[in-house]
Protein backbone atom coordinates (compact mmCIF):
# COMPACT_ATOMS: atom_id res chain seq x y z
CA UNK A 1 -16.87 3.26 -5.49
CA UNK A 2 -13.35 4.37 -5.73
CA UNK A 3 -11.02 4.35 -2.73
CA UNK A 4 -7.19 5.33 -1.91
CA UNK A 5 -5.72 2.63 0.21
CA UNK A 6 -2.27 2.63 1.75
CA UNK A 7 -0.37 -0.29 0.51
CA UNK A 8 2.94 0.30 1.91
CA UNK A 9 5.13 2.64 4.11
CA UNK A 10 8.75 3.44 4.71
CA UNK A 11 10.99 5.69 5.92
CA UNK A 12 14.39 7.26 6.17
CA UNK A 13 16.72 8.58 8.70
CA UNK A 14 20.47 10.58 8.58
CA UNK A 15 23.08 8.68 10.43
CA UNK A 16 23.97 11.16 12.34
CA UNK A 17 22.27 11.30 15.69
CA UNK A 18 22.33 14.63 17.80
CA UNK A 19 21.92 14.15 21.51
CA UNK A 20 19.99 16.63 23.87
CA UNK A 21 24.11 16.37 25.80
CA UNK A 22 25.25 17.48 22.60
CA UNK A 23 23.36 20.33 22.52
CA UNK A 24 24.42 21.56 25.75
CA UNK A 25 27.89 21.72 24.59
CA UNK A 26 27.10 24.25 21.38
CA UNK A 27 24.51 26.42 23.70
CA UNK A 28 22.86 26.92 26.87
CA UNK A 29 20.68 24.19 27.74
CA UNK A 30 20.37 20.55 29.38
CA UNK A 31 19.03 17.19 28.97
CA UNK A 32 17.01 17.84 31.41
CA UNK A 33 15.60 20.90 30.49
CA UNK A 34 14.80 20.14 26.98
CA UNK A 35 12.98 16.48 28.20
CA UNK A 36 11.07 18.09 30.46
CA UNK A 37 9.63 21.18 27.91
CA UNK A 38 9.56 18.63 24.80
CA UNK A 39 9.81 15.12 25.55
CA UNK A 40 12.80 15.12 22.85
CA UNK A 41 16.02 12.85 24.04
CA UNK A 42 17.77 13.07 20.44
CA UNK A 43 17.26 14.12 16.91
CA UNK A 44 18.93 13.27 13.58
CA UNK A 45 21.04 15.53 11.44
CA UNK A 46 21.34 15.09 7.45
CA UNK A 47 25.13 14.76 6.81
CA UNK A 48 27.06 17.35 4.36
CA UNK A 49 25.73 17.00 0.85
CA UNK A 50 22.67 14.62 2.01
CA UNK A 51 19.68 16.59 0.49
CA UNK A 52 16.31 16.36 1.52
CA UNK A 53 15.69 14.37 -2.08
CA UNK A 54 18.10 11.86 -0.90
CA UNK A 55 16.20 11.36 2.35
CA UNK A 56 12.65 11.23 0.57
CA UNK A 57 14.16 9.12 -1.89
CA UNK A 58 15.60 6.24 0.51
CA UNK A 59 11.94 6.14 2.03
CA UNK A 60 10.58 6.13 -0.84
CA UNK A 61 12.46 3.30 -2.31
CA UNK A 62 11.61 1.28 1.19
CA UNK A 63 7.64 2.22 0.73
CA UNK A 64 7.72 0.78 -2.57
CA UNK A 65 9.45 -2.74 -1.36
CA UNK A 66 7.03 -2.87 1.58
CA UNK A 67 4.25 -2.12 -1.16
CA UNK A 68 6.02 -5.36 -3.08
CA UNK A 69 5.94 -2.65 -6.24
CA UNK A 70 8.44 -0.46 -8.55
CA UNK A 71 9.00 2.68 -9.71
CA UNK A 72 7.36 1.58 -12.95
CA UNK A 73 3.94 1.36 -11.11
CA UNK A 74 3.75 4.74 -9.30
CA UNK A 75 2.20 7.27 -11.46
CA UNK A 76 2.10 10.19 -9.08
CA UNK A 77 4.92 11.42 -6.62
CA UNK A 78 4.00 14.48 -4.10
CA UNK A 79 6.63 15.39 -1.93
CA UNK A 80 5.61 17.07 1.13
CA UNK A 81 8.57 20.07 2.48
CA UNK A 82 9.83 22.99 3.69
CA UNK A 83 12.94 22.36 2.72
CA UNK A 84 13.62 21.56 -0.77
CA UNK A 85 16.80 20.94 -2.45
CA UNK A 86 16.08 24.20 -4.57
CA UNK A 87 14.41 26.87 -4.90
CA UNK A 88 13.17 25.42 -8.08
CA UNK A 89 12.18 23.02 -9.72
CA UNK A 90 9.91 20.53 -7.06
CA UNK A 91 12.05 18.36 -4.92
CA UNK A 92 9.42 15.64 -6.04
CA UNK A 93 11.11 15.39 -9.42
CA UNK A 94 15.03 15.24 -8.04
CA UNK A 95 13.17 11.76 -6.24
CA UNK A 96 11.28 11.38 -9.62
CA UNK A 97 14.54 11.00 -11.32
CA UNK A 98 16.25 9.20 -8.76
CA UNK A 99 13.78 6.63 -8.87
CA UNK A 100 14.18 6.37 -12.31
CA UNK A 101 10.77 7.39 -13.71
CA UNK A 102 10.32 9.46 -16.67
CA UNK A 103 6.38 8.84 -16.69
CA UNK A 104 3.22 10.54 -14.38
CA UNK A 105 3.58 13.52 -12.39
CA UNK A 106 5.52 15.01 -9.10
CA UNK A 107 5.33 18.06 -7.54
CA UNK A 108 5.76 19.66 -4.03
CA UNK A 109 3.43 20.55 -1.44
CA UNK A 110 4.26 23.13 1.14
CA UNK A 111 2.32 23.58 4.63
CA UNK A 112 4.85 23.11 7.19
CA UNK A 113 4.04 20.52 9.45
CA UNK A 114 1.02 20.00 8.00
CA UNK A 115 2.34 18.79 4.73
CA UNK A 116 1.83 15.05 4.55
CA UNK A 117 -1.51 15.35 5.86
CA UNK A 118 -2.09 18.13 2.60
CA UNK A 119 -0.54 15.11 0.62
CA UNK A 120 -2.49 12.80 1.53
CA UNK A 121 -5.47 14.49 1.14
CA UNK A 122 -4.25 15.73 -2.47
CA UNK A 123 -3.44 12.09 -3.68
CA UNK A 124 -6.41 10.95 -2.50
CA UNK A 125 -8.44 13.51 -4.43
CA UNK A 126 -6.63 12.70 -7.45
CA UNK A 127 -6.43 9.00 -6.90
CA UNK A 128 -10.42 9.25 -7.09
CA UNK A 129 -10.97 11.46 -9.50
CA UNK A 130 -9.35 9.25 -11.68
CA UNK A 131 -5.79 10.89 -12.56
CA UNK A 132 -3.51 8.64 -11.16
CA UNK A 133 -3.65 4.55 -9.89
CA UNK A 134 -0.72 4.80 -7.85
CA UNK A 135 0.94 7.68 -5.87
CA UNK A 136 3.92 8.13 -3.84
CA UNK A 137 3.22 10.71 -0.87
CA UNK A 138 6.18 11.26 0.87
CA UNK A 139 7.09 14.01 3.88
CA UNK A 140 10.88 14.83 4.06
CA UNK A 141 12.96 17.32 5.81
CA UNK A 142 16.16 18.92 6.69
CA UNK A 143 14.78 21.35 9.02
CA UNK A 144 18.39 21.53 10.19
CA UNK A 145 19.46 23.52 7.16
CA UNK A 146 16.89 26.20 8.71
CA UNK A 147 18.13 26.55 12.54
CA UNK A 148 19.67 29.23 13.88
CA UNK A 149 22.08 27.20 16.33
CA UNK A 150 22.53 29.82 19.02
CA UNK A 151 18.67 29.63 19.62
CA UNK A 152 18.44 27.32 22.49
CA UNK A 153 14.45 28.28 22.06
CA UNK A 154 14.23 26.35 18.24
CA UNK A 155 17.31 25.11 17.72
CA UNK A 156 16.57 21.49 20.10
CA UNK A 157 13.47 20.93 18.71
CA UNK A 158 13.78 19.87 15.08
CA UNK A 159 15.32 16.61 13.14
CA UNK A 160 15.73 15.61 10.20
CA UNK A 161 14.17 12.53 8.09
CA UNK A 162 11.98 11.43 5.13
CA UNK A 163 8.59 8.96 5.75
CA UNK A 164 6.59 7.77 2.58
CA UNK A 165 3.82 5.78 2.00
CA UNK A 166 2.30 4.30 -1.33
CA UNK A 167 -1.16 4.76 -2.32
CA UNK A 168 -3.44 2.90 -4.63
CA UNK A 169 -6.69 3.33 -6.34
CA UNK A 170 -8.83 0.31 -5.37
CA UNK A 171 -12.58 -0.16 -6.12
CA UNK A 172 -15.41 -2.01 -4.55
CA UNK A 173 -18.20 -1.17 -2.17
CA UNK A 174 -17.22 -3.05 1.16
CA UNK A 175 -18.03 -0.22 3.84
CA UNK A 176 -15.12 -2.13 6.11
CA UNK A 177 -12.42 -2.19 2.99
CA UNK A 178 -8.94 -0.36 4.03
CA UNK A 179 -9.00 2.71 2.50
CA UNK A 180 -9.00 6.92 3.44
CA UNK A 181 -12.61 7.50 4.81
CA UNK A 182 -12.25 11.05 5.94
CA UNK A 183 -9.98 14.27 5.62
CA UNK A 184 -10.18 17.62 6.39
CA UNK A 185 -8.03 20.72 5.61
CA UNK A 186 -7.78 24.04 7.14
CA UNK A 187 -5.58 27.09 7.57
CA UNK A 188 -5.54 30.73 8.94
CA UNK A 189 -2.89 32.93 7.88
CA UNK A 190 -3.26 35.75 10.29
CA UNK A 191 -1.44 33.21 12.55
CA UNK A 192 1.60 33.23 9.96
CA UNK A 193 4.01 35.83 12.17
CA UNK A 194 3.64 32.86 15.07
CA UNK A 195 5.87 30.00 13.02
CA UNK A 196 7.73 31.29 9.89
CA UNK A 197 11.31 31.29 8.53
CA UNK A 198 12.65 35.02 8.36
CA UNK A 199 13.68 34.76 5.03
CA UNK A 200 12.48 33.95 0.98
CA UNK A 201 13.15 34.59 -2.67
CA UNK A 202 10.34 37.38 -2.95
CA UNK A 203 11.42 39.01 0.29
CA UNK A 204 15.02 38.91 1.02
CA UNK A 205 16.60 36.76 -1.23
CA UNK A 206 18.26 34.50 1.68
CA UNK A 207 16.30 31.30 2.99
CA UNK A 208 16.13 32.60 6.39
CA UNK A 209 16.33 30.57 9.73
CA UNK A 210 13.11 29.40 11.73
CA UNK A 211 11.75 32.00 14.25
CA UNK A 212 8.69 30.83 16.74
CA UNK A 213 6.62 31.83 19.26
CA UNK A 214 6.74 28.73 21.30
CA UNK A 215 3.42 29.54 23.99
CA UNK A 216 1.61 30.80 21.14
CA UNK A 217 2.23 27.56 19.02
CA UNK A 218 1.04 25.95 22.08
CA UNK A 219 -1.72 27.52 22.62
CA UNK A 220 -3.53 27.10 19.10
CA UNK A 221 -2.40 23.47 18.32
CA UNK A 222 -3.75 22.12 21.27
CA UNK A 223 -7.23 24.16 20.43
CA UNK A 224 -7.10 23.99 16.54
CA UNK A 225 -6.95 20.69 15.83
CA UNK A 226 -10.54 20.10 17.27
CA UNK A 227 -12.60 20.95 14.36
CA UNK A 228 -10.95 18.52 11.88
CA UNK A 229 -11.13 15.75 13.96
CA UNK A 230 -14.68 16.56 15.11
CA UNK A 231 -15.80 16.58 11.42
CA UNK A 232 -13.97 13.49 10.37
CA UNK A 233 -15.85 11.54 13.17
CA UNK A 234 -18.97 13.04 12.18
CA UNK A 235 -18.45 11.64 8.59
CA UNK A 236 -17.68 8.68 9.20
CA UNK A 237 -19.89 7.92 12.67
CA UNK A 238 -16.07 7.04 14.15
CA UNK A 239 -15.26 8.60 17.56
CA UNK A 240 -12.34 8.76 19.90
CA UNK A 241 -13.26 5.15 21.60
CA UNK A 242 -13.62 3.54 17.99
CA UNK A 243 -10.16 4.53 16.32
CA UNK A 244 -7.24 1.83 16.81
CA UNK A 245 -4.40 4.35 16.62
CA UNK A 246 -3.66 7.99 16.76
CA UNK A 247 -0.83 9.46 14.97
CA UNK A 248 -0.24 13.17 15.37
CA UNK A 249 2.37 15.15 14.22
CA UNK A 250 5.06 14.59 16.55
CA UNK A 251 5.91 18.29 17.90
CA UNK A 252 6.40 18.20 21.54
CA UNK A 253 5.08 15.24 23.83
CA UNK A 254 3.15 17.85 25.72
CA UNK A 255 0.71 19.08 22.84
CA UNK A 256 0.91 15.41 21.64
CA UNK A 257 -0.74 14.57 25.27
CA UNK A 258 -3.01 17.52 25.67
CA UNK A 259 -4.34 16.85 22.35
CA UNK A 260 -5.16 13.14 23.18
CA UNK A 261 -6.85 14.36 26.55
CA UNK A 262 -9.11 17.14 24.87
CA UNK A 263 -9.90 14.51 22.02
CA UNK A 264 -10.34 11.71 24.71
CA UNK A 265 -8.89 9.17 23.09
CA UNK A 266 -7.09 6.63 25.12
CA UNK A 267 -3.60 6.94 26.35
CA UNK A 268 -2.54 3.45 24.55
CA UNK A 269 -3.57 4.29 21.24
CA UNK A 270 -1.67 7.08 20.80
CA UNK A 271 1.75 6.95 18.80
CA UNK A 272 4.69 8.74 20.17
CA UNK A 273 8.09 8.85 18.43
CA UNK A 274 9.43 13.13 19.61
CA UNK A 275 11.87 11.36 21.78
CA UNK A 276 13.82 10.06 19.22
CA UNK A 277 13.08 11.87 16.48
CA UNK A 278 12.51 15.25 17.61
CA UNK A 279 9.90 17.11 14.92
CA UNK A 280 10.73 16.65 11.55
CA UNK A 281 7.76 18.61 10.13
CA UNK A 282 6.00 17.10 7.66
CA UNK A 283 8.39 13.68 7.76
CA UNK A 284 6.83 13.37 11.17
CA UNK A 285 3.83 11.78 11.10
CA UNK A 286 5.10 9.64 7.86
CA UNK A 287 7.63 8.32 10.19
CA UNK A 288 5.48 7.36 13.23
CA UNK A 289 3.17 5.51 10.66
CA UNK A 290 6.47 3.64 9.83
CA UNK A 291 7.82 2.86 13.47
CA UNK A 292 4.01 1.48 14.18
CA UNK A 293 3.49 -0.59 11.35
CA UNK A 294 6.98 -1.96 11.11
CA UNK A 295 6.92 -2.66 15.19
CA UNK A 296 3.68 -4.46 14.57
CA UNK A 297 1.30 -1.82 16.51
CA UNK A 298 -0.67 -0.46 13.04
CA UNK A 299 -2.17 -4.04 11.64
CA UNK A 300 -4.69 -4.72 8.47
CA UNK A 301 -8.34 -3.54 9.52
CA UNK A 302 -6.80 -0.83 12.01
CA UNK A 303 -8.38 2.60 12.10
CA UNK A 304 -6.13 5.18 12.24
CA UNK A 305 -6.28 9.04 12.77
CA UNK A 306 -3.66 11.58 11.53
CA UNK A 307 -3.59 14.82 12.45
CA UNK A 308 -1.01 17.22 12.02
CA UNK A 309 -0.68 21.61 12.55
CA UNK A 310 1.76 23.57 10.74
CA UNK A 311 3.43 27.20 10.25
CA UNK A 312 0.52 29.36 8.66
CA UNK A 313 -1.55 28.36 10.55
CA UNK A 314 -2.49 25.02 8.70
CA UNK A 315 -3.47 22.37 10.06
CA UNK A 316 -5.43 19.00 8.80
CA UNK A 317 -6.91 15.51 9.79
CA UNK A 318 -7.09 11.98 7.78
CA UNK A 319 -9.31 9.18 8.98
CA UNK A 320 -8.23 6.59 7.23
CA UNK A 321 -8.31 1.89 7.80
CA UNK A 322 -5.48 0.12 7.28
């Protein structure tokens, strides 16, 4: 039985660090009233003429080293964004090329904050189905390119940063082998007017800046998320008290903490890196995976739960050992 098993992680982030102090000097907010709404402390900010291939290509490079492979052994790249370098082509081959590969295949994915999960889930399909061995799945960002920065409402919120993790074809039938075991994708698009950037190619010909309803984000990703975990678990007989770690998208610490409570899973295992990261969209929960494996938390035999909800609305799960 074919398997995708994650066989190394990395990630990236821009020097520059933006302070919730710093913010309150370009508009009207505080420290304290941004830590208290979002649990975010600081964010970080791609420098002039560092592209969101760049990013996704420094955490890719670090994946691969973790992963103890090359360039010449990946044979799939998705790149999970909002925020390419161009309209066209697919950020993924800019990192294709800046890898140095000229074989396999790469290609974007786009559902918001939902994206990695979406690439995961892709990869894996085509891991099993036998048209790749190896695959790069990396979420990157420069949500900063999309702020309006006289929006105290958006403008805190999002980072910038690349996460990316390598993914290999194994076989074998050990029920306790590392390995995805579950995912599950959704999305509702009536939602889409909630979370959206006002602007597009087809539509206005301008990229547009992020708009959101903030209580009506809220509201759904606390609520949505249930169904994807609830059928993961019921696919693989795992539950809330039998996962190791859970690594959600890393929004706002207070749907991160709601979402634990509704799901019931323990205070301890979940991951939280909003504070200093602030939410990178689909680099997010790439990241987190990063922070906990390299800090020593994640560990071989772990079970870990993703999760992750998006502009659209999309959202996803992946149930997946280490």
């Amino acid at each position: 039985m074919a398997r995708s098993v994650v066989v190394g992680s990395g990630s990236y982030l821009p020097a520059r660090i933006l302070t919730n102090d710093d913010l309150a000097r370009m508009v009207d907010t505080s420290d304290e009233w941004i830590v208290q709404r979002t649990g975010i402390r600081q964010r970080h900010i791609a420098a002039e003429g560092e592209f969101t291939s760049d990013l996704a290509t420094h955490a890719a490079r670090r994946a691969l080293e973790n992963a103890r492979l090359t360039p010449d052994d990946i044979d799939l790249v998705i790149v999970a964004t909002t925020t390419p370098d161009q309209t066209f082509p697919a950020t993924a081959v800019a990192v294709q090329t800046k890898l140095g590969m000229t074989h396999g295949a790469a290609f974007d994915i786009q559902a918001v904050c939902s994206g990695f999960v979406f690439g995961l889930t892709t990869a894996d399909s085509m891991l099993k189905a036998g048209l790749a061995r190896r695959a790069l799945v990396i979420g990157a960002e420069t949500m900063s390119r999309l702020l309006d920065w006289t929006d105290r409402t958006t403008c805190v919120l999002f980072g910038d940063g690349a996460g990316a993790v390598v993914l290999a074809r194994e076989e074998g039938d050990d029920p306790n082998a590392s390995g995805i075991l579950a995912a599950r994708l959704r999305s509702d698009g009536r939602h889409q007017d909630k979370l959206y950037a006002d602007g597009g190619p087809s539509s206005t010909g301008t990229v547009g800046h992020l708009r959101m309803e903030g209580k009506e984000v809220f509201r759904h990703a606390v609520g949505m998320i249930t169904d994807v975990i609830e059928d993961s678990f019921a696919l693989t007989g795992m539950s809330a008290a039998t996962i190791d770690w859970f690594v959600p998208h890393q929004a706002n610490i207070r749907i991160i903490d709601a979402s634990a409570k509704k799901l019931g899973i323990a205070d301890e295992k979940v991951v939280r890196t909003v504070a200093l990261h602030g939410n990178t969209s689909a680099a997010s929960i790439p990241l987190a995976l990063s922070v906990a494996v390299s800090d020593g938390r994640i560990r071989k035999g772990d079970v870990v739960l993703l999760e992750a909800m998006g502009g659209g609305f999309t959202w996803g799960a992946v149930l997946l050992r280490w």
